[in-house]
Protein backbone atom coordinates (compact mmCIF):
# COMPACT_ATOMS: atom_id res chain seq x y z
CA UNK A 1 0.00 0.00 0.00
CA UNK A 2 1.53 3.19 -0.93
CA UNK A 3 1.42 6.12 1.85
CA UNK A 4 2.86 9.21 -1.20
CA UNK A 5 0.44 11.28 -0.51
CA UNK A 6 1.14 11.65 3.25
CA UNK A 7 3.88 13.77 4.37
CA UNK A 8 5.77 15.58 7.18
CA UNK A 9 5.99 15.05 10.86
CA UNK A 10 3.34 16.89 13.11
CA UNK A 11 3.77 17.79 16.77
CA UNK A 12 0.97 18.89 19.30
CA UNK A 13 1.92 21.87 21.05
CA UNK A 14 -0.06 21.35 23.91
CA UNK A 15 -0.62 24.92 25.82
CA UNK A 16 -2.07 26.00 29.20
CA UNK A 17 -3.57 29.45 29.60
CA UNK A 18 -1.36 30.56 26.37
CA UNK A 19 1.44 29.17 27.54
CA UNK A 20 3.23 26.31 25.65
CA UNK A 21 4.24 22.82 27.75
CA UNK A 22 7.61 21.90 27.73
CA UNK A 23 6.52 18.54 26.37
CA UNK A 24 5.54 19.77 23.11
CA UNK A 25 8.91 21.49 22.81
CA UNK A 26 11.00 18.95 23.77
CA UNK A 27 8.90 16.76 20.86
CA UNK A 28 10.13 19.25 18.21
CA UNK A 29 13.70 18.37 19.09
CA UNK A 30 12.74 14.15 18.32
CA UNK A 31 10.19 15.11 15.48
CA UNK A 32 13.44 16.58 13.94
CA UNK A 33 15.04 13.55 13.94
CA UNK A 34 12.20 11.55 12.47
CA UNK A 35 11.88 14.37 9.73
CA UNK A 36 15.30 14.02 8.61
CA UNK A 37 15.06 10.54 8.51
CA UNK A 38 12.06 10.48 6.74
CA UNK A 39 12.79 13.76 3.85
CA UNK A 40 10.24 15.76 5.41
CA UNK A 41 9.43 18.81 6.90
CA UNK A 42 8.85 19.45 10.93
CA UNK A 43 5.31 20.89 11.33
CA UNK A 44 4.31 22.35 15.03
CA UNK A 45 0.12 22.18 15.34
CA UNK A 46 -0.96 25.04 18.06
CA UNK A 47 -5.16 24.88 18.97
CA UNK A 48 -5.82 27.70 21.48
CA UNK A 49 -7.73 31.18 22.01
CA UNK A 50 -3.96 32.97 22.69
CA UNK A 51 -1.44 31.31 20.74
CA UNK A 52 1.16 34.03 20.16
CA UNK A 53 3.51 32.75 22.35
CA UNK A 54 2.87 29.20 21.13
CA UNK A 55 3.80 30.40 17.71
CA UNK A 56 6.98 31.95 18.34
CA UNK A 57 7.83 29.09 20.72
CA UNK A 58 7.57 26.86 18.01
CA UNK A 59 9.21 28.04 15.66
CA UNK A 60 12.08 29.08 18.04
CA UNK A 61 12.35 25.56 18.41
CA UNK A 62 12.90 24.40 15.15
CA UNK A 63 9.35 24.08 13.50
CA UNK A 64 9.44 24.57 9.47
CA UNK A 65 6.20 25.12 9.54
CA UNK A 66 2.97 25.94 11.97
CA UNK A 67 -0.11 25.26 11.62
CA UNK A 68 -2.67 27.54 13.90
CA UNK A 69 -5.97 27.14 14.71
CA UNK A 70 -7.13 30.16 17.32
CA UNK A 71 -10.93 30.84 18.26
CA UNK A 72 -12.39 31.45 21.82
CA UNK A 73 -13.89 28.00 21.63
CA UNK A 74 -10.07 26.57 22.07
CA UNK A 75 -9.38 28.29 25.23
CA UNK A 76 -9.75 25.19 27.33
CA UNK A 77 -9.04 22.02 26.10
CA UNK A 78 -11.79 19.73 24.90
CA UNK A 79 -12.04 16.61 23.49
CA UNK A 80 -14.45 17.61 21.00
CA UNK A 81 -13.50 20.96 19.87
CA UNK A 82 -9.15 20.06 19.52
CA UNK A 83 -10.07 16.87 18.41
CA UNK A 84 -12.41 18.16 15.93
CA UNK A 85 -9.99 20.88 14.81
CA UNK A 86 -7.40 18.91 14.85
CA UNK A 87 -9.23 16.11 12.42
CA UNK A 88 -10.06 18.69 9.81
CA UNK A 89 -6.22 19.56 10.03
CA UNK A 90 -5.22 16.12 9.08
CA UNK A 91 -8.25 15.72 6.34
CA UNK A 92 -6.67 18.54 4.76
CA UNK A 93 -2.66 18.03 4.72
CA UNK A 94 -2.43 14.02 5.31
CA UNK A 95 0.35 14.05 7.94
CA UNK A 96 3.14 11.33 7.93
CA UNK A 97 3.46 10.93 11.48
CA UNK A 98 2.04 12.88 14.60
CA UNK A 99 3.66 13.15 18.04
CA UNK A 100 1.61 14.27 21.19
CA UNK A 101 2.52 14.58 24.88
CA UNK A 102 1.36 11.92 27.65
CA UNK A 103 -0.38 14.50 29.15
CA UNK A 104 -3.89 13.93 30.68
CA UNK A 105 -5.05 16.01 27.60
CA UNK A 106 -2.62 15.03 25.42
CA UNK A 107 -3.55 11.21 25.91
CA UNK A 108 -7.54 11.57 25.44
CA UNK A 109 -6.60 13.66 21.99
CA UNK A 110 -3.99 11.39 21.24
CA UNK A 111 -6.63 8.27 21.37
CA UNK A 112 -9.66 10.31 19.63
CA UNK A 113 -7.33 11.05 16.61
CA UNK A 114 -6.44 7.68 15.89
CA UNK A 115 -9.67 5.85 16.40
CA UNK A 116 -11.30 8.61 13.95
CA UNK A 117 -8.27 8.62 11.70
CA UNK A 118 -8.32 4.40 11.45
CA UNK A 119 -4.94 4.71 12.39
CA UNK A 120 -2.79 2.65 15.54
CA UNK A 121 -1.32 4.55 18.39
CA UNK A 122 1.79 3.55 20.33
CA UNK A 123 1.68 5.39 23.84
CA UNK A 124 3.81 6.52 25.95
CA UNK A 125 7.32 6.29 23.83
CA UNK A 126 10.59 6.43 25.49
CA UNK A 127 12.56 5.99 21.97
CA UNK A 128 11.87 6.80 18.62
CA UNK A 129 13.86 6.23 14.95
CA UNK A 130 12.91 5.68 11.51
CA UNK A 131 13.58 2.67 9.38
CA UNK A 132 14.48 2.15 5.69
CA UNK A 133 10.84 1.65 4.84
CA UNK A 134 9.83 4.91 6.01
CA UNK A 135 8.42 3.20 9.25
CA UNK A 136 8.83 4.56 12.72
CA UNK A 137 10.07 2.62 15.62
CA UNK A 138 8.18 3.54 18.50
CA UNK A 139 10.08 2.19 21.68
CA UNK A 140 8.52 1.48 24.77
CA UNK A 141 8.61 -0.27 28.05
CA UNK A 142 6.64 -3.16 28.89
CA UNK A 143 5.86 -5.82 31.97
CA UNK A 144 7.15 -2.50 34.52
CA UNK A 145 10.36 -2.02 32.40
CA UNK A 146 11.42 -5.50 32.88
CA UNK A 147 10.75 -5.48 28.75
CA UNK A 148 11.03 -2.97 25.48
CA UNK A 149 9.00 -3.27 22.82
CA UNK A 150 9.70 -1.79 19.06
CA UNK A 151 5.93 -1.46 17.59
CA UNK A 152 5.74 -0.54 13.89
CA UNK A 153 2.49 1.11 12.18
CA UNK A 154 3.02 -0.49 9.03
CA UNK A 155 0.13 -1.00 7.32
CA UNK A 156 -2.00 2.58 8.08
CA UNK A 157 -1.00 5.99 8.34
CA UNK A 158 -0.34 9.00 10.05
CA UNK A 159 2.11 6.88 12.25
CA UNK A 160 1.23 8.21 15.57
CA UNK A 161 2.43 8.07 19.42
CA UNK A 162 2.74 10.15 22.95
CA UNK A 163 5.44 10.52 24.61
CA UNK A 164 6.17 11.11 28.09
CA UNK A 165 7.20 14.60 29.41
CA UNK A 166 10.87 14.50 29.99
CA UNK A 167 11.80 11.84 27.71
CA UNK A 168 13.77 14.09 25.81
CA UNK A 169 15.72 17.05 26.21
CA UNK A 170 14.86 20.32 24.50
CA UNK A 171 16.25 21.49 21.09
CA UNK A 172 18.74 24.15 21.16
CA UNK A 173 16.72 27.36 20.67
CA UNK A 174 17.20 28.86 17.20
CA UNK A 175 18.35 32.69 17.01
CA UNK A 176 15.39 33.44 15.11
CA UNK A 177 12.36 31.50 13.77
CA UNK A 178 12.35 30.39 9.86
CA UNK A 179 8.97 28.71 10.36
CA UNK A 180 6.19 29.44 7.71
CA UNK A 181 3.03 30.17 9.29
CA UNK A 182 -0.26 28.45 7.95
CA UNK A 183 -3.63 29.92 9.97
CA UNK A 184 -6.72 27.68 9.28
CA UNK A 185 -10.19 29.04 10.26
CA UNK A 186 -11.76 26.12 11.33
CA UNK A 187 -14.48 26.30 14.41
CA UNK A 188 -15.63 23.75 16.41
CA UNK A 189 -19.71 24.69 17.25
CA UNK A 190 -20.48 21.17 19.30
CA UNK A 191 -18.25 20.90 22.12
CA UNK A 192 -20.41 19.29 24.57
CA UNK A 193 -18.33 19.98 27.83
CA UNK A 194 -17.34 23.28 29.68
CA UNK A 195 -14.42 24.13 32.54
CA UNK A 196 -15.89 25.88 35.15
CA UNK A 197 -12.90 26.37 37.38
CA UNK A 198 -9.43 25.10 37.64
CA UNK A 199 -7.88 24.69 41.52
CA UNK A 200 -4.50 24.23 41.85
CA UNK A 201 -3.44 21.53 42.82
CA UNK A 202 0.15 22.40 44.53
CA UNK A 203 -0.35 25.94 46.46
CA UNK A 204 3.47 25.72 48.36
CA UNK A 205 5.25 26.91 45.21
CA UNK A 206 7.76 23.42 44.98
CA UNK A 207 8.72 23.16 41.46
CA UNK A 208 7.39 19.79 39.79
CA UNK A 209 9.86 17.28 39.07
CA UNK A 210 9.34 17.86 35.67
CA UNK A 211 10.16 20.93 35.52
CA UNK A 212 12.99 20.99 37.81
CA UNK A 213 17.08 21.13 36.85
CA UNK A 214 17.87 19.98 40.30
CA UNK A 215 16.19 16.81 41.83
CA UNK A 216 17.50 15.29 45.32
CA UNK A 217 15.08 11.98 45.49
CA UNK A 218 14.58 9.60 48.32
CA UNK A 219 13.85 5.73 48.69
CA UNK A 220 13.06 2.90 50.71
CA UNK A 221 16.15 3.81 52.73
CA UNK A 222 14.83 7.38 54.02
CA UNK A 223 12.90 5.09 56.75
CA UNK A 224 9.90 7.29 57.12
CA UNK A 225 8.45 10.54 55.87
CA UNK A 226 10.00 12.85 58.10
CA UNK A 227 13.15 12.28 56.99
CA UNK A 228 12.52 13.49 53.78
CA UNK A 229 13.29 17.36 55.74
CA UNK A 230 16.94 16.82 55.18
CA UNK A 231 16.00 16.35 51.75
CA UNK A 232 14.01 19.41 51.17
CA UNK A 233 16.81 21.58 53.04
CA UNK A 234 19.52 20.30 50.35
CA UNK A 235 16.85 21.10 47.38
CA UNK A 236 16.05 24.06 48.33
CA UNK A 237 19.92 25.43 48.44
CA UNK A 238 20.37 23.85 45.21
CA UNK A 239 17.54 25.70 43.61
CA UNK A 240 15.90 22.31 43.26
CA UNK A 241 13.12 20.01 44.32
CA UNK A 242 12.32 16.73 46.07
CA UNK A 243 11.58 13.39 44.30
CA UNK A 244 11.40 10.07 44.83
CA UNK A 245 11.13 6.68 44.15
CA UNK A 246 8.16 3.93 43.67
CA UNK A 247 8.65 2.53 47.45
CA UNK A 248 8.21 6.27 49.56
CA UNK A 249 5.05 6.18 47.30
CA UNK A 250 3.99 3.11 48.62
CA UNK A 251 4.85 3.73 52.03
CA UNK A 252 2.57 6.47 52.34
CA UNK A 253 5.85 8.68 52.80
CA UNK A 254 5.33 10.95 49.55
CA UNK A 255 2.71 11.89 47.02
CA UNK A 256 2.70 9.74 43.48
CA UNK A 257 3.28 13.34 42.42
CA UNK A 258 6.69 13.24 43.22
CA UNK A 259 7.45 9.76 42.06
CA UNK A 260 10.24 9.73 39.37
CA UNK A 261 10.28 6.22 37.48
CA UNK A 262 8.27 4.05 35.43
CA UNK A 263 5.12 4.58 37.10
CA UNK A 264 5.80 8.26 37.87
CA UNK A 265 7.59 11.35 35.87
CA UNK A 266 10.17 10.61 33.60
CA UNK A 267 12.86 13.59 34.11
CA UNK A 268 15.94 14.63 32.77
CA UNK A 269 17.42 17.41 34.84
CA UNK A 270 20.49 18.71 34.97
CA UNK A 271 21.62 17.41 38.30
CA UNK A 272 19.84 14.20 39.94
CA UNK A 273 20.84 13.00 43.27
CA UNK A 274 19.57 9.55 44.60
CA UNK A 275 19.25 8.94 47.91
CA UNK A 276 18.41 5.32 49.69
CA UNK A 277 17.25 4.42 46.50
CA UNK A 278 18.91 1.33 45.39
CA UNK A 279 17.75 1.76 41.55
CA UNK A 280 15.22 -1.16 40.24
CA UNK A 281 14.95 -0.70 36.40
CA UNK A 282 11.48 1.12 36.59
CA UNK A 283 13.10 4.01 38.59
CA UNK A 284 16.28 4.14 36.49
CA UNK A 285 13.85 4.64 33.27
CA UNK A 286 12.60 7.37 34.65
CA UNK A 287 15.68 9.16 35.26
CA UNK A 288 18.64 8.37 33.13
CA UNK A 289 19.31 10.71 31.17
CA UNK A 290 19.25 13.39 33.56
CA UNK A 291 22.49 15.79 33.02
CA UNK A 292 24.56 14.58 36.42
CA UNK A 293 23.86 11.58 38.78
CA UNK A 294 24.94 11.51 42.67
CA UNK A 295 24.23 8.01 44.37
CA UNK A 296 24.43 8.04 47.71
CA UNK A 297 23.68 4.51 49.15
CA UNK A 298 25.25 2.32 51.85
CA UNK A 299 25.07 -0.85 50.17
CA UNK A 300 28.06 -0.92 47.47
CA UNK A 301 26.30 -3.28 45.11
CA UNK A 302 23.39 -1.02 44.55
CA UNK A 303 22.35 -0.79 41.06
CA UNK A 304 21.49 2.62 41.25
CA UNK A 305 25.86 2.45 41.11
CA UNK A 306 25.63 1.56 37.09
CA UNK A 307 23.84 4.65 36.07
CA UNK A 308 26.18 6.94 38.33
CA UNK A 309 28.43 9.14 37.48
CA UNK A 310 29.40 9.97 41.61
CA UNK A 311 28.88 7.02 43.61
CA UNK A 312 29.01 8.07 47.53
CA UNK A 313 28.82 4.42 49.80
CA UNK A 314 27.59 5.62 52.94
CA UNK A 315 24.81 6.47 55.62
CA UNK A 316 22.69 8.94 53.87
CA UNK A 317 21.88 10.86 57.24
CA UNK A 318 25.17 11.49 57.51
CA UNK A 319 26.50 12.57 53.72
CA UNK A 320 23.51 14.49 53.47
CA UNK A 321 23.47 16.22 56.35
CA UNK A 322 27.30 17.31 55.46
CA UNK A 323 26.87 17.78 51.87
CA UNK A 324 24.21 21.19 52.90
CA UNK A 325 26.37 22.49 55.98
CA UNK A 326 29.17 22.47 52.82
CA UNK A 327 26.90 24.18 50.98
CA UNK A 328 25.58 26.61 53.58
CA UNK A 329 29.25 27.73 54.42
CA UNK A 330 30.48 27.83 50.65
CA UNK A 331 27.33 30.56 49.81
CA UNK A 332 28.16 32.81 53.51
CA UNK A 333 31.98 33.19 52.09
């Protein structure tokens, strides 16, 4: 079956009150990839009522071109009025591929464009490349981590996944943008649900690991949730936040918001440091490729070791303690 007619890789810029996420960024950089490999162009898709700073974002970021669909019905997400904008994007230009964020959002419009498009949908990539047949390889975990699988939309097209926020690293911002702007007046009249109110959800201004450059995350071996206060002191002098792994989750000692791993955020900060946590393969996914890893860990055979690059054997409530007096003296000279 020949797919000639369908062309270029498309990526969601998913937005929030005119702002763009960093997921959909961070997607430009991989979609650039997949372009290349494929001889096409990298096309950004921005659905909102403000989408100014979408637009430049995206084309900061490497977009060729941008495709923008702006009307006050788009200022909250919806299933049926992105979805239906969206749709009539794709009747229209027959994308290759499409990339979209594991958002909340980005998940329900991920699975209403395939189903309505006939198309599969691999979710939650961790790795992506293109073959010789013009195929992408969507990589992802399976059975907690313990497996990857490579899942190929052969047969159909767009080729389409989501990705996790924080899978991959941001492109280098361009000096300037050199994207061509395409603005489609397309409005959605049936969207059957309406936002009354958003409440935020985390009032104490800590940064989400997401978003963070500096994580300090705690295990099993923090012992109880209290402890997580030395913690917290060394994030906040590092201008970073507190994370940790599956088992304080489980143990009632943190929120599953601050769970890095399989099952949690996948992050890639510029400085991770891993504390009691001896590194099973679901939290290790979820933080790999972050910039800088500090283990700190008593037992020496810790896996947590392999993905290092400063391995500290010790008690924890004693390095830590003596890594943020250094710290605290080295910022009052």
């Amino acid at each position: 079956m020949g797919f000639e007619q369908y062309k270029d890789v498309w990526v969601f810029i998913e937005c929030f009150e005119g702002t763009p996420k960093n997921v959909g960024l961070e997607l430009l950089g991989q979609g650039r990839k997949l372009a290349e490999g494929l001889g096409q162009q990298l096309c950004a898709v921005v659905i909102g009522k403000e989408v100014e700073n979408a637009v430049q974002a995206a084309g900061i970021y490497g977009a060729d071109k941008i495709y923008v669909v702006q009307g006050d019905e788009y200022d909250h997400y919806s299933a049926d009025g992105y979805g239906y904008a969206f749709l009539e994007l794709c009747k229209k230009y027959d994308p290759n591929t499409i990339l979209v964020g594991a958002t909340v959002n980005g998940r329900d419009l991920g699975s209403k464009l395939a189903v309505s498009l006939h198309t599969g949908l691999t979710a939650d990539c961790t790795a992506l490349s293109v073959e010789d047949t013009g195929n992408v390889v969507w990589e992802r975990p399976a059975f907690g981590g313990n497996l990857y699988a490579q899942i190929l939309c052969s047969e159909t097209r767009p080729q389409m996944g989501t990705v996790r926020p924080g899978a991959f690293k941001k492109p280098a911002p361009l000096a300037e943008s050199r994207a061509r702007i395409i603005r489609e007046e397309i409005h959605a009249d049936h969207i059957r649900t309406q936002v009354i109110q958003f409440i935020q959800a985390c009032t104490d201004g800590t940064i989400p690991v997401g978003e963070a450059d500096v994580i300090v995350s705690g295990g099993r071996g923090m012992k109880n949730s209290e402890n997580f206060a030395i913690l917290k002191e060394l994030a906040d002098l590092l201008g970073g936040t507190v994370g940790c792994s599956r088992a304080a989750v489980d143990s009632g000692w943190m929120p599953q918001s601050r769970q890095v791993g399989q099952t949690g955020s996948t992050v890639t900060p510029k400085l991770y440091i891993a504390c009691g946590i001896s590194g099973a393969v679901q939290h290790v996914a979820g933080m790999s490729e972050s910039g800088t890893i500090v283990a700190i860990n008593k037992d020496a055979s810790a896996p947590i070791f392999e993905v290092a690059d400063y391995c500290l054997v010790g008690d924890l409530f004693e390095i830590v303690p003596a890594l943020t007096k250094e710290l605290k003296a080295r910022k009052q000279a």
